[in-house]
PDB file of N, CA and C in Angstrom:
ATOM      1  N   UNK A   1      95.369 102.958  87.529  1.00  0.00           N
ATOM      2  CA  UNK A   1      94.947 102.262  88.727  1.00  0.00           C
ATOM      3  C   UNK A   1      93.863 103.067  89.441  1.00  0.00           C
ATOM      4  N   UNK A   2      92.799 102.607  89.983  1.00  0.00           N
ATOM      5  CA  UNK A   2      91.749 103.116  90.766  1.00  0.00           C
ATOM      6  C   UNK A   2      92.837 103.799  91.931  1.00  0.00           C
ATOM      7  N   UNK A   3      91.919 105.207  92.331  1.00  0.00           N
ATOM      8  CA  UNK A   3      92.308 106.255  93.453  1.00  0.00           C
ATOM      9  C   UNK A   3      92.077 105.048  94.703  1.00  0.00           C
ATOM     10  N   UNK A   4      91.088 104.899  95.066  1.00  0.00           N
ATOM     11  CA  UNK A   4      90.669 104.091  96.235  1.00  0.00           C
ATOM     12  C   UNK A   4      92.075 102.740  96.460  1.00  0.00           C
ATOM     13  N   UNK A   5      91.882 102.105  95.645  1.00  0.00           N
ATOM     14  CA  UNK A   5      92.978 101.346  95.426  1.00  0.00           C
ATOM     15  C   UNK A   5      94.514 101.449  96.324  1.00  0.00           C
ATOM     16  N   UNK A   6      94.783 102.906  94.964  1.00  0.00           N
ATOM     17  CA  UNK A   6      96.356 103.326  95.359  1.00  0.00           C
ATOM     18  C   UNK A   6      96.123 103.838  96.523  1.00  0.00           C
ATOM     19  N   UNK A   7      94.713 104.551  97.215  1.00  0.00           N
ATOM     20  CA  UNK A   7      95.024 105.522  98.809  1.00  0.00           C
ATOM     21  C   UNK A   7      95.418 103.997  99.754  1.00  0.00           C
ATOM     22  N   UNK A   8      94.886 102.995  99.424  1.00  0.00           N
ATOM     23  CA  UNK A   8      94.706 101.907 100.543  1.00  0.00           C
ATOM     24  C   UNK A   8      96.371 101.389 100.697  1.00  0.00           C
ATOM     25  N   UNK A   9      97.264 101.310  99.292  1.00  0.00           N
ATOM     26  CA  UNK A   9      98.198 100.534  99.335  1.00  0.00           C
ATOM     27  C   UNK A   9      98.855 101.783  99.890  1.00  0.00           C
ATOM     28  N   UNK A  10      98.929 103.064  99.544  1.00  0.00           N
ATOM     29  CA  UNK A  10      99.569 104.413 100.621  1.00  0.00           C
ATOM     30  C   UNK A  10      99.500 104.052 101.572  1.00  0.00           C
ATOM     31  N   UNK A  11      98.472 104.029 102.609  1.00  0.00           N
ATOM     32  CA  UNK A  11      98.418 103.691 103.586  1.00  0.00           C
ATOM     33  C   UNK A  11      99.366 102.870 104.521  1.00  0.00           C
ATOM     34  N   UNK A  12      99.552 101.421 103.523  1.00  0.00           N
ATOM     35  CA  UNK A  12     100.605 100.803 103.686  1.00  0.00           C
ATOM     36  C   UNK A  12     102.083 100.557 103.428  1.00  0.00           C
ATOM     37  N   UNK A  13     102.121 101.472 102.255  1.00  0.00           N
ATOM     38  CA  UNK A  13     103.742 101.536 101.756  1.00  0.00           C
ATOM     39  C   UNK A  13     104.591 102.747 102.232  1.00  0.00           C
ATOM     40  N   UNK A  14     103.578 103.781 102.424  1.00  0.00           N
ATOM     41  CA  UNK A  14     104.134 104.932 102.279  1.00  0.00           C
ATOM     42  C   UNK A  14     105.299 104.801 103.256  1.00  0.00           C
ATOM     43  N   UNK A  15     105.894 104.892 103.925  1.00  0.00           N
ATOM     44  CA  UNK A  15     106.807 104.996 104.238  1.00  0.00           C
ATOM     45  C   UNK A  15     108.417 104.133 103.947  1.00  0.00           C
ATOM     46  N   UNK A  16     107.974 103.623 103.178  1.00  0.00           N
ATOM     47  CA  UNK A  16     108.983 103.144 101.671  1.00  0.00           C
ATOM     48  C   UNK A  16     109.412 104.344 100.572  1.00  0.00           C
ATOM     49  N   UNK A  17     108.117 105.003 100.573  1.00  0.00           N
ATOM     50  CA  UNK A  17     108.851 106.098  99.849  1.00  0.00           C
ATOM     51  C   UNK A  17     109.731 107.360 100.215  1.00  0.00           C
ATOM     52  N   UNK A  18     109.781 108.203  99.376  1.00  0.00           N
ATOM     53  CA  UNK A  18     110.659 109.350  99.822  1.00  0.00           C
ATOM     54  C   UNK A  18     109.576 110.759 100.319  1.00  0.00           C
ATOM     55  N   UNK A  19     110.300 111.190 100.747  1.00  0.00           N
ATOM     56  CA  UNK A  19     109.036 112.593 101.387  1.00  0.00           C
ATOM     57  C   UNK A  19     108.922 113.125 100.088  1.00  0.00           C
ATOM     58  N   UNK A  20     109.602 112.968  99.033  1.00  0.00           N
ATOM     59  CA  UNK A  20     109.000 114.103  98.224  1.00  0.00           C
ATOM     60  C   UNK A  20     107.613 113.325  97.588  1.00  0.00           C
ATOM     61  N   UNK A  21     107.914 111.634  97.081  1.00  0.00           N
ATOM     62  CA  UNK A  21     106.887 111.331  96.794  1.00  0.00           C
ATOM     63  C   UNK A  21     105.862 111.279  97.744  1.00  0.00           C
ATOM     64  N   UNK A  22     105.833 110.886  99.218  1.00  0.00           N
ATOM     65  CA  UNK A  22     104.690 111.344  99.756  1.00  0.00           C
ATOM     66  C   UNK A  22     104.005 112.316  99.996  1.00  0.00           C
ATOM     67  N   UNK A  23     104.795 113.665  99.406  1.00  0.00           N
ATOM     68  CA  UNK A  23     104.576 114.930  99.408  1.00  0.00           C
ATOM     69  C   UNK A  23     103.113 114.523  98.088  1.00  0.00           C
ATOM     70  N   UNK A  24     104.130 114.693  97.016  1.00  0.00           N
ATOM     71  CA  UNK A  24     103.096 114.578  96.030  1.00  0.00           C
ATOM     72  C   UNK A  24     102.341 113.525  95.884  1.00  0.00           C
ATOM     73  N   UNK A  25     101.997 112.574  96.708  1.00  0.00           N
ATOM     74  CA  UNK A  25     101.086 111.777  96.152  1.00  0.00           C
ATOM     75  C   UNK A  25     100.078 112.077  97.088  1.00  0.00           C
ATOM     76  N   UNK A  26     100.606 112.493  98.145  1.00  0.00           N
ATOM     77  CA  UNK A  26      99.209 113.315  99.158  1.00  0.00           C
ATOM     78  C   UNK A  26      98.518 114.521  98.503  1.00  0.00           C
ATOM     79  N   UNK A  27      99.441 115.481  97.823  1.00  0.00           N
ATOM     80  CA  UNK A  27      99.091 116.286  97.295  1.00  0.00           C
ATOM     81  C   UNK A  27      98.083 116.263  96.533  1.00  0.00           C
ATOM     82  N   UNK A  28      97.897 115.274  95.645  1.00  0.00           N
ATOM     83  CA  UNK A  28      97.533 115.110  94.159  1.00  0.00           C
ATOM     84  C   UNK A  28      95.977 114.070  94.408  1.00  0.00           C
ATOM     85  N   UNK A  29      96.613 112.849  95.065  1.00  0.00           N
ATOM     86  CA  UNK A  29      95.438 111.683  95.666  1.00  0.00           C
ATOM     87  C   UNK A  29      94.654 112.178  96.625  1.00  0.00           C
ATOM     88  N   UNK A  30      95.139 112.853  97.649  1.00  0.00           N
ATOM     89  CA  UNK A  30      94.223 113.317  99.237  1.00  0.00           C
ATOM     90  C   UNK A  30      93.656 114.710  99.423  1.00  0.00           C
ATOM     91  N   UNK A  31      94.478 115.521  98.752  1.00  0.00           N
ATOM     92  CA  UNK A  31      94.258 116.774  98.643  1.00  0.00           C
ATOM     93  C   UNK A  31      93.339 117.376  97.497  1.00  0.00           C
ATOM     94  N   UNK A  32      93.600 116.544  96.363  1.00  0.00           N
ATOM     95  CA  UNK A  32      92.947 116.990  95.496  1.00  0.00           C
ATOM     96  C   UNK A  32      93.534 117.920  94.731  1.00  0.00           C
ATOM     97  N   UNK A  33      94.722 118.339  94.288  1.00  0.00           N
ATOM     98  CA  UNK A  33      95.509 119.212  93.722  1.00  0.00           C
ATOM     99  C   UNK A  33      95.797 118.602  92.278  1.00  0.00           C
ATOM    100  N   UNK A  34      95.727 119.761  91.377  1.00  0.00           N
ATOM    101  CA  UNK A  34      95.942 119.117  90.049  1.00  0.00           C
ATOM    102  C   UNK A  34      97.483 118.916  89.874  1.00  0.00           C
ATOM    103  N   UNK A  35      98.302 118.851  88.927  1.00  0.00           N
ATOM    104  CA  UNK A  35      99.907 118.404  88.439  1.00  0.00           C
ATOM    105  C   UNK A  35     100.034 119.901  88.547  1.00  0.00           C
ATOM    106  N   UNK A  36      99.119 120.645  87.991  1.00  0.00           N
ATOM    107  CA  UNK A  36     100.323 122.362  87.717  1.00  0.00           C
ATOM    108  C   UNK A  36      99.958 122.804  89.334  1.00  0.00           C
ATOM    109  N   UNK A  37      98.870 122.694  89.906  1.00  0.00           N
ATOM    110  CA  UNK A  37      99.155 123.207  91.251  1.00  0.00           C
ATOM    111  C   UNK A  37      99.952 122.510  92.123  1.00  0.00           C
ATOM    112  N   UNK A  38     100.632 121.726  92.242  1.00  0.00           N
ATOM    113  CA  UNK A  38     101.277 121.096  92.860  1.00  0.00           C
ATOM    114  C   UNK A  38     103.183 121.301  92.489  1.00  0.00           C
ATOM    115  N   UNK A  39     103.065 121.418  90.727  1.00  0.00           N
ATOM    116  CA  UNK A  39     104.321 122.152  90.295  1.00  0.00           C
ATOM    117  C   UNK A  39     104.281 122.829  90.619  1.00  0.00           C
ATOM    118  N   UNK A  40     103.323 123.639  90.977  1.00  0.00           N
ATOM    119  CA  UNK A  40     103.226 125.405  90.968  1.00  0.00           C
ATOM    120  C   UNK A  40     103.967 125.482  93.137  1.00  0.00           C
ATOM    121  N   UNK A  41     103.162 124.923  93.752  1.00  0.00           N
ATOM    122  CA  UNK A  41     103.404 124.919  95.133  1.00  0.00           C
ATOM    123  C   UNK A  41     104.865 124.339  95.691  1.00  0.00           C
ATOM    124  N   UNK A  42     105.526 123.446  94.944  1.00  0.00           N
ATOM    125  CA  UNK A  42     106.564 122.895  95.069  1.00  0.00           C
ATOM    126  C   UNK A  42     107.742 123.445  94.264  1.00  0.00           C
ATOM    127  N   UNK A  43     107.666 124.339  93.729  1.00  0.00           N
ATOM    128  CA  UNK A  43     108.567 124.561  92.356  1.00  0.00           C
ATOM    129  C   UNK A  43     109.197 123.727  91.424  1.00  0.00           C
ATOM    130  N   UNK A  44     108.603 123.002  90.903  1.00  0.00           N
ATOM    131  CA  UNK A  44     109.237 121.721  89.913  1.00  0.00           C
ATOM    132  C   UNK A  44     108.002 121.944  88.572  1.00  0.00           C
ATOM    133  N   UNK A  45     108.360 121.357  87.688  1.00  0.00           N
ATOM    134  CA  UNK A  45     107.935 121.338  86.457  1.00  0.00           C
ATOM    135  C   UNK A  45     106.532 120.120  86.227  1.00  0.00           C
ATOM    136  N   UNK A  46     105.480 120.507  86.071  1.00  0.00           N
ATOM    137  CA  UNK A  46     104.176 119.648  85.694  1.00  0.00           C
ATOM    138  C   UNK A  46     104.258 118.416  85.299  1.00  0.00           C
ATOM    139  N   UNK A  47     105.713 117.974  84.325  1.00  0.00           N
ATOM    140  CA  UNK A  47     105.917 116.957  83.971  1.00  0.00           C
ATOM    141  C   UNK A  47     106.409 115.772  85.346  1.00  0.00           C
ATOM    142  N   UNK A  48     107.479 116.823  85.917  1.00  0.00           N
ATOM    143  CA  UNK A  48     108.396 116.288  87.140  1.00  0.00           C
ATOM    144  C   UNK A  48     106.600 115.386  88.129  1.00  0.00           C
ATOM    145  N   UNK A  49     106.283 116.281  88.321  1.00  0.00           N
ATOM    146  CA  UNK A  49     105.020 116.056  88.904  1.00  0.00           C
ATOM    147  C   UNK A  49     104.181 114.645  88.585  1.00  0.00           C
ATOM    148  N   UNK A  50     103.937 114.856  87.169  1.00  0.00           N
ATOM    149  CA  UNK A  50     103.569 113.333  86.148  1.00  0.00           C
ATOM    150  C   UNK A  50     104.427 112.146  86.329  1.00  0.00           C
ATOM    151  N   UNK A  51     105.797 112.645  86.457  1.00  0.00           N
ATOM    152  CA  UNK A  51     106.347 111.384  86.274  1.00  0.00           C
ATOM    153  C   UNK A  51     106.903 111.073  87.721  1.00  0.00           C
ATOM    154  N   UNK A  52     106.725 111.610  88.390  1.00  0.00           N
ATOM    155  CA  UNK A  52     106.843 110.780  90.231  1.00  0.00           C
ATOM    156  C   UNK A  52     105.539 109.957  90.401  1.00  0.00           C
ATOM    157  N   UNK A  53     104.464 110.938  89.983  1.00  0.00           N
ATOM    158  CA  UNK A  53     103.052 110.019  90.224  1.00  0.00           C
ATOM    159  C   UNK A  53     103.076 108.929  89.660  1.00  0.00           C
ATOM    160  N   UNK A  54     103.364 108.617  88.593  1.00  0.00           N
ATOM    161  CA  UNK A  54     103.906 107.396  87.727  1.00  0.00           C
ATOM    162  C   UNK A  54     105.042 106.202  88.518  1.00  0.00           C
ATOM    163  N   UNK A  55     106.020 107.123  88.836  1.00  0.00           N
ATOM    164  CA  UNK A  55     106.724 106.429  89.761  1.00  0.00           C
ATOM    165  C   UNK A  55     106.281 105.701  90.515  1.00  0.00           C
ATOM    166  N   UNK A  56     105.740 106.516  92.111  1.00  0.00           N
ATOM    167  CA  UNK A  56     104.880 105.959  92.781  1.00  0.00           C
ATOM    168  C   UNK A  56     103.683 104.670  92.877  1.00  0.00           C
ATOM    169  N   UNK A  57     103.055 105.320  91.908  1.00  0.00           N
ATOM    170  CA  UNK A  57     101.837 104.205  91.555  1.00  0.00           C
ATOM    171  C   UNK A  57     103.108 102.818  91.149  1.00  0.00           C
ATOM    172  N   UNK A  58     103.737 102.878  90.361  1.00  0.00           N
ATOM    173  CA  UNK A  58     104.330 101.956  89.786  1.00  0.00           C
ATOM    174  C   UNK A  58     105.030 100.995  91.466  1.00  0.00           C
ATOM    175  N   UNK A  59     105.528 101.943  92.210  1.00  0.00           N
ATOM    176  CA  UNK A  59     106.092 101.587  93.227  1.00  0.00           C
ATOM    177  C   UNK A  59     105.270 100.970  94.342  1.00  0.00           C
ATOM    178  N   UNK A  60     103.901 101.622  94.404  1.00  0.00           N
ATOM    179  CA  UNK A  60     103.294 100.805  94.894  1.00  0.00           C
ATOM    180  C   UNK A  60     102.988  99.895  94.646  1.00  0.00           C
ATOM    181  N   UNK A  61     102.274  99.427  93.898  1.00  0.00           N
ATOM    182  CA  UNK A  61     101.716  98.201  93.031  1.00  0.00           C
ATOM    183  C   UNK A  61     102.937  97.323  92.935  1.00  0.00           C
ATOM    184  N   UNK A  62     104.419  97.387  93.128  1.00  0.00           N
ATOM    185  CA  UNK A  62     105.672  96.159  93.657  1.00  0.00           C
ATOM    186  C   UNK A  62     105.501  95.963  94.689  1.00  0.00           C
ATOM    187  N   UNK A  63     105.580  96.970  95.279  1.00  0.00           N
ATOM    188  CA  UNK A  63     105.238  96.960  96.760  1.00  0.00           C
ATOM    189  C   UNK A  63     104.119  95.711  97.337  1.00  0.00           C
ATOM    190  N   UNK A  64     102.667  95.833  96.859  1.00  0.00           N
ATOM    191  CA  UNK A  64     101.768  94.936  96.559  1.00  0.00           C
ATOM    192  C   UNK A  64     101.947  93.689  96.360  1.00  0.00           C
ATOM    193  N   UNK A  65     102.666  93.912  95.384  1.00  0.00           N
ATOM    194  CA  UNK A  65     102.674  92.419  94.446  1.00  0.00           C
ATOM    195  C   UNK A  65     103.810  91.404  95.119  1.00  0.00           C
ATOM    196  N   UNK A  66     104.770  92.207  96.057  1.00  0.00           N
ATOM    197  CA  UNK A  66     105.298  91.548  97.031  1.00  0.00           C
ATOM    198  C   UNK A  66     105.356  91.180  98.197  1.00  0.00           C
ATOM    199  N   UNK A  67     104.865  91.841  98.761  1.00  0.00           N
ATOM    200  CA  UNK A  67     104.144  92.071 100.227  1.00  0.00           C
ATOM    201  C   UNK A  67     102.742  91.278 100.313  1.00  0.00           C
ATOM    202  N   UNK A  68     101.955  91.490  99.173  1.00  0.00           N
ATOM    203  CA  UNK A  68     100.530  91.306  99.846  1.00  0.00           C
ATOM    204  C   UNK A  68     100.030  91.950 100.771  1.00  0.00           C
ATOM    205  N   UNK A  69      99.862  92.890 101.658  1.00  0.00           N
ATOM    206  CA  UNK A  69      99.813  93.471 102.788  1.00  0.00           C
ATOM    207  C   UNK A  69      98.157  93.893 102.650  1.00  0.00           C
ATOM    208  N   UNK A  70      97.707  94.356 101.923  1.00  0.00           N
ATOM    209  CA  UNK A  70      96.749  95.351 101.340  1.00  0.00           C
ATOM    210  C   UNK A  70      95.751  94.040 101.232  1.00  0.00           C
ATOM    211  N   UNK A  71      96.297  92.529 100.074  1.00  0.00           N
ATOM    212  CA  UNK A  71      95.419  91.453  99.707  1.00  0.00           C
ATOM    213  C   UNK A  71      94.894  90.714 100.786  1.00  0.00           C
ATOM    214  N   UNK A  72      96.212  90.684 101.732  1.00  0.00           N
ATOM    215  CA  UNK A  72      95.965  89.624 102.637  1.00  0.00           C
ATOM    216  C   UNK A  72      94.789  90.663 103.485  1.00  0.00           C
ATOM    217  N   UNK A  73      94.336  91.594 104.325  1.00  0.00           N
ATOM    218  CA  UNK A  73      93.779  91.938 104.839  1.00  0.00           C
ATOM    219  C   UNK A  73      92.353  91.938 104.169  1.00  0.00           C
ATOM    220  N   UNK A  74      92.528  92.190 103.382  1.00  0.00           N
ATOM    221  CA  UNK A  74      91.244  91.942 102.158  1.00  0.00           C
ATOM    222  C   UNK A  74      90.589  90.538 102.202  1.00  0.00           C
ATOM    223  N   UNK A  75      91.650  89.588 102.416  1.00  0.00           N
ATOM    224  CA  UNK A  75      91.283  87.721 102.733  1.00  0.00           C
ATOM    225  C   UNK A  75      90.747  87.709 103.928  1.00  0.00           C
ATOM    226  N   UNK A  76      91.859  88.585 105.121  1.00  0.00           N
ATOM    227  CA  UNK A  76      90.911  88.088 106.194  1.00  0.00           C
ATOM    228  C   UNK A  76      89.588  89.129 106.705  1.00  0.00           C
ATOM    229  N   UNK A  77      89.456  89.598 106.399  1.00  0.00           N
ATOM    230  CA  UNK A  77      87.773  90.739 106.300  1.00  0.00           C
ATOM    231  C   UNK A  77      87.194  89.517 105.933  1.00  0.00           C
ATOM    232  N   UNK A  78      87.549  89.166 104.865  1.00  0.00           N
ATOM    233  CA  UNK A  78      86.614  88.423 104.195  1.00  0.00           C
ATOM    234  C   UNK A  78      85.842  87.401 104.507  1.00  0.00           C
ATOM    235  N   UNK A  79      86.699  86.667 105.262  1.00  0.00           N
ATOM    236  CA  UNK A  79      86.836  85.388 106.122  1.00  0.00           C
ATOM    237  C   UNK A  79      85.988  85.397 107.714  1.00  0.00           C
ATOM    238  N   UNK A  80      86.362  86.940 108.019  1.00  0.00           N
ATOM    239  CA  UNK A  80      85.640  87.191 109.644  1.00  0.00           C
ATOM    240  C   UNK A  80      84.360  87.860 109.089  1.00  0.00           C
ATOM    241  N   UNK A  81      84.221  88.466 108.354  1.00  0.00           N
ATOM    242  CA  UNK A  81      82.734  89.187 108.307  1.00  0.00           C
ATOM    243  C   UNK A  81      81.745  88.712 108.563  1.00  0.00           C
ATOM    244  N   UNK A  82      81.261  87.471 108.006  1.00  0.00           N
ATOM    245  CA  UNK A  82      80.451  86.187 108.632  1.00  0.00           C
ATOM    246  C   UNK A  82      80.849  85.796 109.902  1.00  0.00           C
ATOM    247  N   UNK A  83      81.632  85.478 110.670  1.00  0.00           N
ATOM    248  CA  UNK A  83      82.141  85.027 111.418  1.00  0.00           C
ATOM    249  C   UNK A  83      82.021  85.616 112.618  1.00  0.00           C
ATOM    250  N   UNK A  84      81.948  87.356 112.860  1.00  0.00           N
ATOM    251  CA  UNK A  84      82.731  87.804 114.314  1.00  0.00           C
ATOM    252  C   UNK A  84      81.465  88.907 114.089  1.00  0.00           C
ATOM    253  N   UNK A  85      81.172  89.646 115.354  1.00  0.00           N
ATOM    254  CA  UNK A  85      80.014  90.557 115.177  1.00  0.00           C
ATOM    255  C   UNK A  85      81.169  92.143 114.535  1.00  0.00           C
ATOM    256  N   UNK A  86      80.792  93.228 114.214  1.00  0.00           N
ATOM    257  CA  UNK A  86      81.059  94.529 113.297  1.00  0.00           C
ATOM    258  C   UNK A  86      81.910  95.216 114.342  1.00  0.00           C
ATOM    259  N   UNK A  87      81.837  95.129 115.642  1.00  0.00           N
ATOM    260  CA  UNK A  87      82.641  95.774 117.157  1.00  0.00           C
ATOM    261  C   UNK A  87      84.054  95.297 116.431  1.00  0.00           C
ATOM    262  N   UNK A  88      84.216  93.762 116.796  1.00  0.00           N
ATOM    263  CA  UNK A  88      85.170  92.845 116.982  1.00  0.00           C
ATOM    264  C   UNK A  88      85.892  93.207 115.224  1.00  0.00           C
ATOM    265  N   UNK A  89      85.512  93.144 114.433  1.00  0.00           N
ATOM    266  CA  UNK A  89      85.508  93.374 113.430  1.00  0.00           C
ATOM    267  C   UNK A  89      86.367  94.783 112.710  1.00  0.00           C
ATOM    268  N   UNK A  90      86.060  95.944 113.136  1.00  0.00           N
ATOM    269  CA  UNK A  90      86.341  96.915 113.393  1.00  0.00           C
ATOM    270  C   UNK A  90      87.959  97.258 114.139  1.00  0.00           C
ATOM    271  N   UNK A  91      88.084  96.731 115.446  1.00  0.00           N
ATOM    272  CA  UNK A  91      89.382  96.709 115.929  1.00  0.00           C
ATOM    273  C   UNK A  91      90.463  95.859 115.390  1.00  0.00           C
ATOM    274  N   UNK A  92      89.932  94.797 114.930  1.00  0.00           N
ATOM    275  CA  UNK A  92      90.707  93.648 114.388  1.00  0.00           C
ATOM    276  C   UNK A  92      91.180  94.951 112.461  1.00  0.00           C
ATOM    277  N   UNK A  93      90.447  95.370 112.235  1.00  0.00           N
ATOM    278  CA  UNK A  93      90.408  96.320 111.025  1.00  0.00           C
ATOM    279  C   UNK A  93      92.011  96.893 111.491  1.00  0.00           C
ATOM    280  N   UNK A  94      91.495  97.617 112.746  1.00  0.00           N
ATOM    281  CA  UNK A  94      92.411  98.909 113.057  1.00  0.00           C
ATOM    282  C   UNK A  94      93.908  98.223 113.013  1.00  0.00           C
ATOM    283  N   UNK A  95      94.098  96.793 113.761  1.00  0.00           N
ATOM    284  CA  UNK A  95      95.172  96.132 114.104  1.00  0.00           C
ATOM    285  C   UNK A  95      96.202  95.655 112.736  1.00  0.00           C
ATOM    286  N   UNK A  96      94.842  95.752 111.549  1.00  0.00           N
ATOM    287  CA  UNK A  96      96.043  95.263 110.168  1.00  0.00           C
ATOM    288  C   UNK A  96      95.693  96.419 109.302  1.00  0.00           C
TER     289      UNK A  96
END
């Protein structure tokens, strides 16, 4: 799955997950940390690391696919961009 993507649906799920996965998916997506530095900083195993990120992504993307949360805001941008001047636009952003 595209980075940009999964940071946007973070944005919106994260707090569905568990701190450890938001640990590591901040770690890894926002921070920029590879799997062994992140095993390495957390004490868990490179794989452990691989397979939460896996998790996650996987968890988001249900998350998505049930919610819509992420699509629907995407519809209505879409819909006002023509419509409303970039001010109005902007706060209405912040609100979804």
């Amino acid at each position: 799955m595209n980075r940009i993507y999964l940071n946007n649906l973070f944005d919106y799920y994260q707090k569905l997950l568990t701190k450890k996965e938001q640990d590591i998916f901040t770690l890894y997506y926002e921070e920029d940390l590879s799997m062994q530095e992140i095993a390495d900083n957390l004490n868990i195993s490179k794989s452990a690391v691989g397979k939460t990120l896996k998790i996650v992504e996987k968890k988001l993307d249900n998350y998505e696919n049930t919610l819509h949360l992420y699509q629907n805001k995407q519809k209505i941008n879409k819909l006002l961009e023509n419509n409303i001047d970039n001010s109005l636009l902007q706060k209405i952003n912040e609100l979804i």
